[in-house]
C-alpha atoms as a PDB file:
ATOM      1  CA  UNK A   1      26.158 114.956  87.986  1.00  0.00           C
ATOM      2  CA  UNK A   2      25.677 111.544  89.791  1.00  0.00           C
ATOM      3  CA  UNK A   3      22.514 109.424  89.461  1.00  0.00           C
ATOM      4  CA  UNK A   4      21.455 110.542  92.825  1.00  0.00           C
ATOM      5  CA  UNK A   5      21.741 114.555  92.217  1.00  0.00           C
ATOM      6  CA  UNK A   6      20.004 113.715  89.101  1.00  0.00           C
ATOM      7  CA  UNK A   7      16.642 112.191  90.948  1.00  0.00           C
ATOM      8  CA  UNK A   8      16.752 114.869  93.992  1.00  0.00           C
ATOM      9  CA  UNK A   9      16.623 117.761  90.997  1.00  0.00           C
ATOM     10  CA  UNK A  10      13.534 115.926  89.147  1.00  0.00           C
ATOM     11  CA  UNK A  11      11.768 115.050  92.249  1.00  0.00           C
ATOM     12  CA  UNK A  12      11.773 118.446  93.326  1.00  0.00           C
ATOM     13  CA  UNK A  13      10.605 119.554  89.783  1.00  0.00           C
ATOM     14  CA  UNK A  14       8.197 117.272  89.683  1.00  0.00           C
ATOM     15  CA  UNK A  15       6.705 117.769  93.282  1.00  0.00           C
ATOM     16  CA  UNK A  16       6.521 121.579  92.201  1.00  0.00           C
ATOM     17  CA  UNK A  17       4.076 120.655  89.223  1.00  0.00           C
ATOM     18  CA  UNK A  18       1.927 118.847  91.460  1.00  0.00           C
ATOM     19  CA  UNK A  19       1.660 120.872  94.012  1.00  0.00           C
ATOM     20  CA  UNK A  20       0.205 123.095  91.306  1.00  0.00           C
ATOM     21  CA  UNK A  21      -2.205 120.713  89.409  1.00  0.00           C
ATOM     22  CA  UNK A  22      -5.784 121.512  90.828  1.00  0.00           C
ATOM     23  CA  UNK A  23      -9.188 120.532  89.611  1.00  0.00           C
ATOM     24  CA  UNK A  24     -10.258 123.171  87.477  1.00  0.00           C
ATOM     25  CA  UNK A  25     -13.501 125.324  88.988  1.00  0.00           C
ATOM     26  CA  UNK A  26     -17.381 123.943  88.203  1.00  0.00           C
ATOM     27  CA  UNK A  27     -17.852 128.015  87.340  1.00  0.00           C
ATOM     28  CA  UNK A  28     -15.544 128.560  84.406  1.00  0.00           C
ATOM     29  CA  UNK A  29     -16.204 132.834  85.200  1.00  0.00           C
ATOM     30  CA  UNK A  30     -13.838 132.323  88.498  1.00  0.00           C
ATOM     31  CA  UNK A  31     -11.431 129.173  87.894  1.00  0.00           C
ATOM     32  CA  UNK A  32      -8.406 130.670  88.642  1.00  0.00           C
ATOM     33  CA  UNK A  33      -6.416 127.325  88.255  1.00  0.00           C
ATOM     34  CA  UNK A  34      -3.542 126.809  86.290  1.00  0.00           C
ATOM     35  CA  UNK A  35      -4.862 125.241  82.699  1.00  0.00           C
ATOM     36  CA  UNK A  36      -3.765 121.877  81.284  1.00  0.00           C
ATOM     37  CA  UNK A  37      -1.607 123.798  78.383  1.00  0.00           C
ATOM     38  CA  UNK A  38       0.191 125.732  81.259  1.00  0.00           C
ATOM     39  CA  UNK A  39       1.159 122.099  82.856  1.00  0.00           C
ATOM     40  CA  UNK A  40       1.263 120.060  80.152  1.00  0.00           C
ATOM     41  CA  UNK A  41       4.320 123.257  78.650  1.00  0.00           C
ATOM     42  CA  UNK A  42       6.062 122.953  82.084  1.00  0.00           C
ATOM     43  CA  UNK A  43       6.111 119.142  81.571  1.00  0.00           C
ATOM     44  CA  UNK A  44       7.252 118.955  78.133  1.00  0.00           C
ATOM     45  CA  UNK A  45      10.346 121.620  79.508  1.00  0.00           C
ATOM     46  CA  UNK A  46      10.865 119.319  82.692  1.00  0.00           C
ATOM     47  CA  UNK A  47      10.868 115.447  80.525  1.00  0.00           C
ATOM     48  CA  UNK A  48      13.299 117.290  77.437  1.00  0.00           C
ATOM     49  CA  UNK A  49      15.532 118.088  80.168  1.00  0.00           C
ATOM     50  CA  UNK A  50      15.962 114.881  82.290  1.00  0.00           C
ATOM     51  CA  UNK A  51      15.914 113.033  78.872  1.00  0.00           C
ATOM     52  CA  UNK A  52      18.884 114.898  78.035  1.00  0.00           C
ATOM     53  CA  UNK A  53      20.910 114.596  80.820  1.00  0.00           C
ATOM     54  CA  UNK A  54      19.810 110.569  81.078  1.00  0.00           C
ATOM     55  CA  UNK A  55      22.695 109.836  78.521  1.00  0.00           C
ATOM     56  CA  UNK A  56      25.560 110.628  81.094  1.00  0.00           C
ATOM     57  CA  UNK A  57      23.796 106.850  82.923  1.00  0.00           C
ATOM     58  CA  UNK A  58      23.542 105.433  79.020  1.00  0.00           C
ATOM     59  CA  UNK A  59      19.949 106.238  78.309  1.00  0.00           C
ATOM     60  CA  UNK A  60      18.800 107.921  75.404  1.00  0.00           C
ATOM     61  CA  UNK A  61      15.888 108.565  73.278  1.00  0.00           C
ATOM     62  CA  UNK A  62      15.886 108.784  69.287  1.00  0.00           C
ATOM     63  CA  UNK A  63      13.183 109.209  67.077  1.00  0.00           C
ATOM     64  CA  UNK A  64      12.683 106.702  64.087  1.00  0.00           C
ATOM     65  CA  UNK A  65      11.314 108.647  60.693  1.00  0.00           C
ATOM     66  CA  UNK A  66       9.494 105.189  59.132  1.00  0.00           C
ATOM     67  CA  UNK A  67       8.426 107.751  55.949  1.00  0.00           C
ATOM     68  CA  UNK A  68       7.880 111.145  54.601  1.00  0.00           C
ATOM     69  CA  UNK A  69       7.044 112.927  51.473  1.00  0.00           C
ATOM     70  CA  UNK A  70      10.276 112.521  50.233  1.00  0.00           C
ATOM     71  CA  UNK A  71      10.093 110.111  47.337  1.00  0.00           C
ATOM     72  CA  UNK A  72      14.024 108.996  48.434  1.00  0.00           C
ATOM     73  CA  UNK A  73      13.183 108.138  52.009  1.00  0.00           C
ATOM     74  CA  UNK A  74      13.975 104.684  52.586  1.00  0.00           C
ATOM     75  CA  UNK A  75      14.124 102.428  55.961  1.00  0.00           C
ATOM     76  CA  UNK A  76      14.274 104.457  58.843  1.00  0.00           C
ATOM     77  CA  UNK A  77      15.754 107.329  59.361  1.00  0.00           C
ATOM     78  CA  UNK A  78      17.007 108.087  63.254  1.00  0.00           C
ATOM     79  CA  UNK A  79      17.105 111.323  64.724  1.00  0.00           C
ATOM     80  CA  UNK A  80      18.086 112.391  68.277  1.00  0.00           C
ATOM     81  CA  UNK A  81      19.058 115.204  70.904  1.00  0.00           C
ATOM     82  CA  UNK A  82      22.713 114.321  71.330  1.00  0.00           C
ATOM     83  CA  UNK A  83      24.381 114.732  67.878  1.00  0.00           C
ATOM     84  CA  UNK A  84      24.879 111.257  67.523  1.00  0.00           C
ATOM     85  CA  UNK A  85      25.436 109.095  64.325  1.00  0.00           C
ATOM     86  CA  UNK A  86      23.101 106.573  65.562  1.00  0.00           C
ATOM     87  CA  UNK A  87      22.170 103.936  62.231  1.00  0.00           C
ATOM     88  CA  UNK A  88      18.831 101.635  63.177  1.00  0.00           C
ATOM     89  CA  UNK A  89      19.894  98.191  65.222  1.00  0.00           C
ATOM     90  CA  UNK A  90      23.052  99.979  66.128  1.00  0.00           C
ATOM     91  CA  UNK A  91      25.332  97.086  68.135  1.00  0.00           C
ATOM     92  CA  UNK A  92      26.432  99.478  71.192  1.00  0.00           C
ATOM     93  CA  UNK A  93      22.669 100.005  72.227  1.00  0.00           C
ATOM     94  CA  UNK A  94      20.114  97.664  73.822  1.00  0.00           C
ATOM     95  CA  UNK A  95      16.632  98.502  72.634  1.00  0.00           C
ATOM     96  CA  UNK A  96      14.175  99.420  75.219  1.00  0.00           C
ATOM     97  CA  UNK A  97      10.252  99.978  74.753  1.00  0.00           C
ATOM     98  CA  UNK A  98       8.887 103.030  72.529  1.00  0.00           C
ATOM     99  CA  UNK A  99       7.359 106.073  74.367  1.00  0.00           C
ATOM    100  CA  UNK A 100       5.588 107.059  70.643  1.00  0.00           C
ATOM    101  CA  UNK A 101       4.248 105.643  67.872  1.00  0.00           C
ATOM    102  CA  UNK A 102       2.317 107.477  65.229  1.00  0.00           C
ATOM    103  CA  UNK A 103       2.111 110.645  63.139  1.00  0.00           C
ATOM    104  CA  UNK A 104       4.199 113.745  64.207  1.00  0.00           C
ATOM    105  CA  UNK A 105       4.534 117.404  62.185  1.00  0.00           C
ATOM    106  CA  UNK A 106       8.255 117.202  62.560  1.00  0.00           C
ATOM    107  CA  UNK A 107      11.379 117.617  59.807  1.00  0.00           C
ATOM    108  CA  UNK A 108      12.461 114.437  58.504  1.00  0.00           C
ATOM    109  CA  UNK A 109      16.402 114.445  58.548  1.00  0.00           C
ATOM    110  CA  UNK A 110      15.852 113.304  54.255  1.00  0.00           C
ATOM    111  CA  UNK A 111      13.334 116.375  53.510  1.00  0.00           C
ATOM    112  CA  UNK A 112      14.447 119.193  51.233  1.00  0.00           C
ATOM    113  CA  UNK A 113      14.929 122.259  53.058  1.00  0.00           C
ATOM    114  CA  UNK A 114      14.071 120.921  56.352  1.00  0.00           C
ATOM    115  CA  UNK A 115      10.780 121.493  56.296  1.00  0.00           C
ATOM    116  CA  UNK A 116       8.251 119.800  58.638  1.00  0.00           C
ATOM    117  CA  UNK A 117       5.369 117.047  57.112  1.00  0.00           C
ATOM    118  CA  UNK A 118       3.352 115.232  58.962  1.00  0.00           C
ATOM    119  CA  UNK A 119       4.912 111.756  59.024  1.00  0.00           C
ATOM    120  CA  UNK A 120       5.086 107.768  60.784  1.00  0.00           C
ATOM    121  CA  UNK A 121       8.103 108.394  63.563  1.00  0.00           C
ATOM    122  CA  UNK A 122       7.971 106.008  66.596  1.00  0.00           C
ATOM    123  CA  UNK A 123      10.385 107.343  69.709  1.00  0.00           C
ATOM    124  CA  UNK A 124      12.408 104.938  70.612  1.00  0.00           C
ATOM    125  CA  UNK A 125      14.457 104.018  73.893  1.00  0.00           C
ATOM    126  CA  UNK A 126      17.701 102.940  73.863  1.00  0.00           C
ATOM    127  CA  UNK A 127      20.257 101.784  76.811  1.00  0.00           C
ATOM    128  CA  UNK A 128      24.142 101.713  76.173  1.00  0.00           C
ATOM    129  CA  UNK A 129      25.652  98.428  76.401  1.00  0.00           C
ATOM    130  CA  UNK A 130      27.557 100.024  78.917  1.00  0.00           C
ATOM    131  CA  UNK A 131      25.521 100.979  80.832  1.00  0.00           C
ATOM    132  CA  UNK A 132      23.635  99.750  84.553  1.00  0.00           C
ATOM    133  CA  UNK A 133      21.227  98.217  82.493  1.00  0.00           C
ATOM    134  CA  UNK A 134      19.126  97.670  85.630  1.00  0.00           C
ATOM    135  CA  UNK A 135      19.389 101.310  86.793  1.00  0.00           C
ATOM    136  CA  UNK A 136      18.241 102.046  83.042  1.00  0.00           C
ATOM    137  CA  UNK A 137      15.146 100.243  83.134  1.00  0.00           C
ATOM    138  CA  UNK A 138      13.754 101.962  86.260  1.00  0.00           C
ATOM    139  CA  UNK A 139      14.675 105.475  85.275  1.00  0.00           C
ATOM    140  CA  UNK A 140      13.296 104.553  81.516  1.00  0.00           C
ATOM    141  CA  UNK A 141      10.378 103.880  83.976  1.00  0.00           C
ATOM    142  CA  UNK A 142      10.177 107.082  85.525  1.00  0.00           C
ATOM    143  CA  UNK A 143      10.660 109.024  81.902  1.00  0.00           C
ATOM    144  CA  UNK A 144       7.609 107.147  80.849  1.00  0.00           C
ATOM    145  CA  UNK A 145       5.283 108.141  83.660  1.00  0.00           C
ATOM    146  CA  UNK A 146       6.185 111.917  83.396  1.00  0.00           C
ATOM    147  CA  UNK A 147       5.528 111.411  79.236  1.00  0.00           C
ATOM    148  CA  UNK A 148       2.338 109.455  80.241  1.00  0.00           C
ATOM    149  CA  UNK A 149       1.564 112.700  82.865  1.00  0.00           C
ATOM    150  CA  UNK A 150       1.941 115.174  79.620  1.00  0.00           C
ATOM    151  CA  UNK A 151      -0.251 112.998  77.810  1.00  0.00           C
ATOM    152  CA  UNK A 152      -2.957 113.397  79.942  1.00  0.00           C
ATOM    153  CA  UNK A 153      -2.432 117.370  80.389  1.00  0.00           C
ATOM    154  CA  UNK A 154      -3.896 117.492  76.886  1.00  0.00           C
ATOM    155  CA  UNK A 155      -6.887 120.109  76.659  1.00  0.00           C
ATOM    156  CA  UNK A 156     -10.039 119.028  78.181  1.00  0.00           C
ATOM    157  CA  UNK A 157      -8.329 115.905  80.064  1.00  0.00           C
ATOM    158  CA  UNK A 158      -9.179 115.635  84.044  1.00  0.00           C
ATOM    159  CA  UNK A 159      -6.140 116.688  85.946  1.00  0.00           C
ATOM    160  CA  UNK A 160      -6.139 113.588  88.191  1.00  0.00           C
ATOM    161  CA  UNK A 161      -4.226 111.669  85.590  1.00  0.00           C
ATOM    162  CA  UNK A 162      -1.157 114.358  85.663  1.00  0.00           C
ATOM    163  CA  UNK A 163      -1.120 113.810  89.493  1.00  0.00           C
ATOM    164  CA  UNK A 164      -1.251 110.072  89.458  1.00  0.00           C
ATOM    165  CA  UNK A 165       1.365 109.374  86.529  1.00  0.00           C
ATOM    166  CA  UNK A 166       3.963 111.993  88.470  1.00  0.00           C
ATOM    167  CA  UNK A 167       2.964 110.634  91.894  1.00  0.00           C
ATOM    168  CA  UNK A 168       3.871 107.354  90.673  1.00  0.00           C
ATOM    169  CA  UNK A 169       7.196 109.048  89.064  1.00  0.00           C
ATOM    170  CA  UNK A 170       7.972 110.208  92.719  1.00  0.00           C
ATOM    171  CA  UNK A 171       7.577 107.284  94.733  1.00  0.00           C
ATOM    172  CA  UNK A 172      10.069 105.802  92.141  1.00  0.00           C
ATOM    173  CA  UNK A 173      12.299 108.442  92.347  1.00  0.00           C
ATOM    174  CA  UNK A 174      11.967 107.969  96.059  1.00  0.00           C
ATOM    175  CA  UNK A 175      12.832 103.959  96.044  1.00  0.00           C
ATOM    176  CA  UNK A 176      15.902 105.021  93.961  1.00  0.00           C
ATOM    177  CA  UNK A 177      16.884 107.759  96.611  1.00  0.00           C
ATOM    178  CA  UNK A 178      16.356 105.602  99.818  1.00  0.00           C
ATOM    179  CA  UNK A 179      19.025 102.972 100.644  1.00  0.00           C
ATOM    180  CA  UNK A 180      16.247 100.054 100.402  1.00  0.00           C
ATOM    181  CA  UNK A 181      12.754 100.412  98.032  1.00  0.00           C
ATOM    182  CA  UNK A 182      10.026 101.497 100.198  1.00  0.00           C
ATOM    183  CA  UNK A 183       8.386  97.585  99.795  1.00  0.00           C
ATOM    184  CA  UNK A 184      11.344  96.037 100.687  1.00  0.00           C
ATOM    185  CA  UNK A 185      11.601  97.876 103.966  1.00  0.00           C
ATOM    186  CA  UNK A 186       7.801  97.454 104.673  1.00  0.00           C
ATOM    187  CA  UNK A 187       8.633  93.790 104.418  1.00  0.00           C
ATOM    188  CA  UNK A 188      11.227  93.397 106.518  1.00  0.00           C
ATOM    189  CA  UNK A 189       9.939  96.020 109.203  1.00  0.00           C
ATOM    190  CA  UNK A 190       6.504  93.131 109.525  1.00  0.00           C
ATOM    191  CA  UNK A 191       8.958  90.484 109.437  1.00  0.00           C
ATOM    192  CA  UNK A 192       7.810  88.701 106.039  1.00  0.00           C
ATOM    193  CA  UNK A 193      10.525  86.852 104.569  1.00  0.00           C
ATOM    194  CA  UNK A 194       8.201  86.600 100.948  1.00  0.00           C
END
């Protein structure tokens, strides 16, 4: 899959969610709208996937356990989607920002049994050396906005946050799609050289 098939997929998956993100009804009897856990499932489904295919462009995402119950736990502990040996600070990867920080009911690779606790982990971002570290950055970009859109499909949470955090996901997609970003070619279409 190149870059490019990879953005027209998650725009179109993307546009379909928001397409279907209404305001919910002022009578709760007749809203018929599709409710935050409904969107907020969809989302989850649509960022695991495009986070998983982002390694083929030397992105990836790995979760650092910081502690758990486990008595032996010590320094952090990485986890991740790809079956990777990845040790903390590893030299092939460039760090890039954390999409999580906090306590998660997850299984700590160091657990008995593998048994979920509620524990630190903080999700981290990393970028092959590789890689188009350029290219990484903006799609690292997009990934955040969609996580940032699931965020705010949390129950009780106005729906205009989903559509502004995947409109904003879209127009990026779209600058990456079009031969020149969308401001460049406003800028050169009024003739400012700036």
């Amino acid at each position: 899959m190149t870059i490019e098939e990879y953005y027209v997929n998650m725009r179109r998956d993307l546009l379909e969610i928001i397409t279907g993100v209404e305001n919910a009804d002022d009578c709760l009897f007749w809203d018929d709208t599709m409710p935050n856990s409904v969107t907020q499932g969809k989302l989850d489904k649509i960022f695991m996937e495009y986070m998983i295919r982002a390694i083929h462009f030397g992105l990836l995402l790995v979760t650092r356990h910081c502690s758990c119950s486990n008595p032996l736990h010590s320094e952090y502990v990485i986890t991740n989607f790809y079956d990777l040996p990845i040790p903390y600070e590893e030299d092939k990867y460039i760090r890039g920002d954390q999409l999580f920080q906090g306590e998660r009911y997850c299984v700590c690779p160091c657990t008995k049994n593998a048994e979920p606790t509620m524990h630190w982990v903080i999700d981290d971002i990393l970028y092959s050396k590789d890689a188009n570290l350029e290219q990484c950055k903006r799609l690292e970009s997009i990934l955040y906005d969609i996580n940032e859109a699931i965020s705010c499909a949390s129950h009780s949470k106005p729906r205009s946050g989903i559509r502004e955090y995947l409109l904003r996901a879209v127009l990026n997609i779209n600058d990456e799609l079009l031969p020149t970003p969308m401001d460049e070619y406003v800028r050169r279409i009024k003739g400012d050289d700036a």
